[in-house]
C-alpha atoms as a PDB file:
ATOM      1  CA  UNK A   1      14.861  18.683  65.341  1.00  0.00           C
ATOM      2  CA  UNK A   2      17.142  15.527  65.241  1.00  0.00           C
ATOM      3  CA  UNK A   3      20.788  15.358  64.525  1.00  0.00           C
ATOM      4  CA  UNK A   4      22.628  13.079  62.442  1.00  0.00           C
ATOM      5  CA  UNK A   5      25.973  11.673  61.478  1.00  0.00           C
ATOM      6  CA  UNK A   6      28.294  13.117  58.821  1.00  0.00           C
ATOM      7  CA  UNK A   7      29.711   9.640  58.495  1.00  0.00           C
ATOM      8  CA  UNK A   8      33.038   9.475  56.330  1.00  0.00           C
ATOM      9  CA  UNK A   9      34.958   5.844  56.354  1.00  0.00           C
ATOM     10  CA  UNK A  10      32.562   4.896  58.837  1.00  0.00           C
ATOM     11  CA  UNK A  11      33.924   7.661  60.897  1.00  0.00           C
ATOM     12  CA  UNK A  12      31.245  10.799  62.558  1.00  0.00           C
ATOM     13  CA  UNK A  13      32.884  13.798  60.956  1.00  0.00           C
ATOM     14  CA  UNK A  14      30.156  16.225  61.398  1.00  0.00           C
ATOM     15  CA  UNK A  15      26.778  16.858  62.058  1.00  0.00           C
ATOM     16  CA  UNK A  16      23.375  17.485  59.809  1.00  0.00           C
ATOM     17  CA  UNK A  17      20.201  18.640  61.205  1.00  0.00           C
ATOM     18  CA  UNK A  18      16.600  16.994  59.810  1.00  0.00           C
ATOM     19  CA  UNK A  19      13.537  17.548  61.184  1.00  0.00           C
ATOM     20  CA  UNK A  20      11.264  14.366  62.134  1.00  0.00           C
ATOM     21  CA  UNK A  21       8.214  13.542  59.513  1.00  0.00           C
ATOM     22  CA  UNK A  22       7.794   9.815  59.364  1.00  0.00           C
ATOM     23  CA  UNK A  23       7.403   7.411  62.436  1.00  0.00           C
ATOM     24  CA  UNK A  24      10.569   7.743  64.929  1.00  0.00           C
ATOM     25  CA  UNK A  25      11.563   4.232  63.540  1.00  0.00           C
ATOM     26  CA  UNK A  26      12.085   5.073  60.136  1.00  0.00           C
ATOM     27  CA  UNK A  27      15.196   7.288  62.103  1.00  0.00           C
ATOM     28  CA  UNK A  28      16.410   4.632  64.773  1.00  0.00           C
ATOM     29  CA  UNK A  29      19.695   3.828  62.669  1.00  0.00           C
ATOM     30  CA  UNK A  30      23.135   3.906  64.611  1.00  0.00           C
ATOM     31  CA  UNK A  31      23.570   7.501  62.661  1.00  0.00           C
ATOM     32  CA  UNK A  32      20.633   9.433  64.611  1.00  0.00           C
ATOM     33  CA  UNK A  33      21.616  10.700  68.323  1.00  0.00           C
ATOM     34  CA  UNK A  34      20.753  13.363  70.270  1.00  0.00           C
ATOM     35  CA  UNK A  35      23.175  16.642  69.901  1.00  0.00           C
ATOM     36  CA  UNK A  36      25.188  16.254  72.882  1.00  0.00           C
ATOM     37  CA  UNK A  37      25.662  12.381  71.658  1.00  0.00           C
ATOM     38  CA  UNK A  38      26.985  13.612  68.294  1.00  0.00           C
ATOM     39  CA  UNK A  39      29.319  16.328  69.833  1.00  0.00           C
ATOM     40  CA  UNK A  40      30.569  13.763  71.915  1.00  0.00           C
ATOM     41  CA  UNK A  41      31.545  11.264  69.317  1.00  0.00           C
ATOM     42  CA  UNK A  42      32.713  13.930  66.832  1.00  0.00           C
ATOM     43  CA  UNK A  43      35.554  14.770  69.523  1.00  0.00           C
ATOM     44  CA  UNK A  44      36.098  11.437  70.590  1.00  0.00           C
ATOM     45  CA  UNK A  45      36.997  11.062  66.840  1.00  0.00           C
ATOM     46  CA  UNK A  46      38.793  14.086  66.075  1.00  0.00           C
ATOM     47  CA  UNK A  47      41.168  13.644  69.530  1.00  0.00           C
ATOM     48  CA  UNK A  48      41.480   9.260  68.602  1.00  0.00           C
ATOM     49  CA  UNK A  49      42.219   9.927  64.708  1.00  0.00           C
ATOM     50  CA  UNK A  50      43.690  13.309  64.106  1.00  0.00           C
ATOM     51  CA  UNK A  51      45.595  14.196  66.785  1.00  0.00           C
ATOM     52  CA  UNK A  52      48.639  12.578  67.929  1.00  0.00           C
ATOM     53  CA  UNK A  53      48.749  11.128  71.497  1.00  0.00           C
ATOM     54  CA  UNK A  54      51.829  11.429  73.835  1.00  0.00           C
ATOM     55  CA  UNK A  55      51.778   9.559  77.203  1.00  0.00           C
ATOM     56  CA  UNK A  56      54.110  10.071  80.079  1.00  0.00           C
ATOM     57  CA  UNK A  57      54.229   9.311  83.849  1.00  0.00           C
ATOM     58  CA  UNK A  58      55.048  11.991  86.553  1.00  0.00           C
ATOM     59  CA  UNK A  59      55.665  12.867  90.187  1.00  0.00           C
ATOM     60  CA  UNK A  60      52.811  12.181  92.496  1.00  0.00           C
ATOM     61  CA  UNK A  61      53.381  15.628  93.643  1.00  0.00           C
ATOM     62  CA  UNK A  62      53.235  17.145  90.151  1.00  0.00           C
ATOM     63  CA  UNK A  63      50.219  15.039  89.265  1.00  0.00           C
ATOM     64  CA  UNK A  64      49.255  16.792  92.439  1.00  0.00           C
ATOM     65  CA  UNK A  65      49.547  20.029  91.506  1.00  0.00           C
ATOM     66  CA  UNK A  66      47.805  19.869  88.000  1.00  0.00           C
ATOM     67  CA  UNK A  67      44.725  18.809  89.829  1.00  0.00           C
ATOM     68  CA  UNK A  68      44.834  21.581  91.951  1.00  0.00           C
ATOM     69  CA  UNK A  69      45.030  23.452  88.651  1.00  0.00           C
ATOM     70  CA  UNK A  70      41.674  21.486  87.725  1.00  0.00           C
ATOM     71  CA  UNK A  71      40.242  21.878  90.697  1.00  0.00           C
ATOM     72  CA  UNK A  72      40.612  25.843  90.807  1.00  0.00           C
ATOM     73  CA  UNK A  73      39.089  26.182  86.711  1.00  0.00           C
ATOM     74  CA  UNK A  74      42.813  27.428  85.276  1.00  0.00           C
ATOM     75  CA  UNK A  75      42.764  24.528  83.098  1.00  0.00           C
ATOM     76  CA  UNK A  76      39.572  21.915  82.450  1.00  0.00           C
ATOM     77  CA  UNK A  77      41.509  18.509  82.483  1.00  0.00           C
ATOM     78  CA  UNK A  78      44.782  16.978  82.861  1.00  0.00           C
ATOM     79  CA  UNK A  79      45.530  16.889  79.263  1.00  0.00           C
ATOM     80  CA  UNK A  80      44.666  20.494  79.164  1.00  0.00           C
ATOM     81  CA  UNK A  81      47.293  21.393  81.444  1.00  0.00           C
ATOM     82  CA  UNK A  82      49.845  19.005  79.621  1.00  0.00           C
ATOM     83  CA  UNK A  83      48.887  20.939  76.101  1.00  0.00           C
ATOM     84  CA  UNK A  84      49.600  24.149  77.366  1.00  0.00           C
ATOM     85  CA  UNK A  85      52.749  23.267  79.054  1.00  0.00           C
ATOM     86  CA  UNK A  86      54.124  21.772  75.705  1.00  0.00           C
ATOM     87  CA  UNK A  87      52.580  24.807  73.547  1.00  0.00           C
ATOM     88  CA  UNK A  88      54.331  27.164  75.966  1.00  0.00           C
ATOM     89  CA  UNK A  89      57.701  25.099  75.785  1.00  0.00           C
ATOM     90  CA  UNK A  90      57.789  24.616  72.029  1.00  0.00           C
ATOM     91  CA  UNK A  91      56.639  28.706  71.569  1.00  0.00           C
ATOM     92  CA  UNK A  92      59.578  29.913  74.321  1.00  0.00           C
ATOM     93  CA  UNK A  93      62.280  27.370  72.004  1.00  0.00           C
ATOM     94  CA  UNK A  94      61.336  29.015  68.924  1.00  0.00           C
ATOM     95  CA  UNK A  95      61.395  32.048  69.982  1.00  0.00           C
ATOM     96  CA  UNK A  96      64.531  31.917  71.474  1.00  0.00           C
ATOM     97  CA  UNK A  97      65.960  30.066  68.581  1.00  0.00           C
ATOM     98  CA  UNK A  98      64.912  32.856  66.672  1.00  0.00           C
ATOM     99  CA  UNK A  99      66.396  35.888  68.989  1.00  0.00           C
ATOM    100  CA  UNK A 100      69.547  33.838  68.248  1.00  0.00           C
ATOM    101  CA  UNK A 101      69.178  34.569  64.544  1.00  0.00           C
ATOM    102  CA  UNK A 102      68.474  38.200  64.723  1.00  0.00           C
ATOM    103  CA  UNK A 103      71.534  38.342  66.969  1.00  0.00           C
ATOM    104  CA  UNK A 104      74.002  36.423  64.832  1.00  0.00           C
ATOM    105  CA  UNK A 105      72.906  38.687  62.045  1.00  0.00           C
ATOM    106  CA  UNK A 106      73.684  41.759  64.435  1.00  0.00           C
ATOM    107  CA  UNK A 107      76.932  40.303  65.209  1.00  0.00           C
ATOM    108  CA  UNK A 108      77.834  39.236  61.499  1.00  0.00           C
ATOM    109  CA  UNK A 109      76.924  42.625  60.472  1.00  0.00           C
ATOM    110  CA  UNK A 110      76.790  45.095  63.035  1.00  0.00           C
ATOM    111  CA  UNK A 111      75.074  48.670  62.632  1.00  0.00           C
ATOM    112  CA  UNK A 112      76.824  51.400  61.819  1.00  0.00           C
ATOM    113  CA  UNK A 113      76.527  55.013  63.256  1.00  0.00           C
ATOM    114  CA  UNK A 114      75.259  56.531  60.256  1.00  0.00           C
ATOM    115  CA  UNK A 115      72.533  53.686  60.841  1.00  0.00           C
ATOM    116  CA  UNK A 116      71.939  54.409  64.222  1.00  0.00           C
ATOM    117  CA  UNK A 117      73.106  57.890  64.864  1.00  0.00           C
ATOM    118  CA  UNK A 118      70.059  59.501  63.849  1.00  0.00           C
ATOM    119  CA  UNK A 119      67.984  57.612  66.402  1.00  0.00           C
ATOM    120  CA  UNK A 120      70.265  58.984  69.319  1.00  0.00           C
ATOM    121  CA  UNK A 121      69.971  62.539  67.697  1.00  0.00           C
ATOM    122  CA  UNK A 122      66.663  62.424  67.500  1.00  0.00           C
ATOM    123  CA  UNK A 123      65.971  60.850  71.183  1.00  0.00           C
ATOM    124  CA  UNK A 124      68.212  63.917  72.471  1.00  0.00           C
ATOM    125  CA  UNK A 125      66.272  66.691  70.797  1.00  0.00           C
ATOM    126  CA  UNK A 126      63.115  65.041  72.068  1.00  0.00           C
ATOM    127  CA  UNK A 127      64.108  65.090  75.516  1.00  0.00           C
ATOM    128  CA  UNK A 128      65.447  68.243  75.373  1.00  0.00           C
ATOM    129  CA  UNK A 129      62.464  69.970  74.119  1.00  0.00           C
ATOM    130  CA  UNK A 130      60.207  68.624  77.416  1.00  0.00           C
ATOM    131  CA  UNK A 131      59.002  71.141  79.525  1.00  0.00           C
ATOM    132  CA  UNK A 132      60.187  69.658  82.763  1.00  0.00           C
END
């Protein structure tokens, strides 16, 4: 079984599996690689065309430290590392942004007793109704 080229715009976008009939020839085009070739290019193309690239320099002793990170298998590359820092950064901003919401709201309209009190009433009789 061969592999070929989804090509789009000239761009690999996937892959298509054939199995060989003719002479190898008649399959020698630029489209027909092995699978590991394909996979290769496909990513190549994904990471060059759809996603954006962000470069950056850093302390020796941070570049340092990611390749420890490399070297120990917590993260597979450099860029890896750099991804997960930014996903983690962006997540802990929203998130925070968004405990500042829920607490304005709290503070703009803050709960009542009659909202509330049944919670504490309820915690109380549970407690009081463990055998301790």
């Amino acid at each position: 079984m061969l592999f070929r080229f989804i090509v789009v715009n000239g761009w690999p976008v996937g892959l298509s599996t054939f199995h060989l009939v003719n002479t190898p020839t008649e399959y020698s085009d630029l489209t027909t690689w092995s699978h590991t070739t394909c996979i290769a290019l496909c990513n190549a193309y994904v990471y060059a065309n759809c996603m954006a690239q962000l470069v950056t320099r850093v302390e020796d002793d941070l570049a340092a430290a990611v390749d420890q990170l490399v070297v120990a298998g917590i993260v597979a590359s450099r860029s890896e590392a750099v991804r997960l820092g930014l996903e983690r950064l962006v997540d802990r901003c929203r998130r925070d942004e968004i405990g500042s919401k829920i607490l304005a709201g709290y503070r703009a309209r803050p709960q009542s007793d009659a909202e509330v009190g049944w919670a504490d009433e309820s915690s109380l009789r549970m407690i009081a109704e463990e055998p301790w």
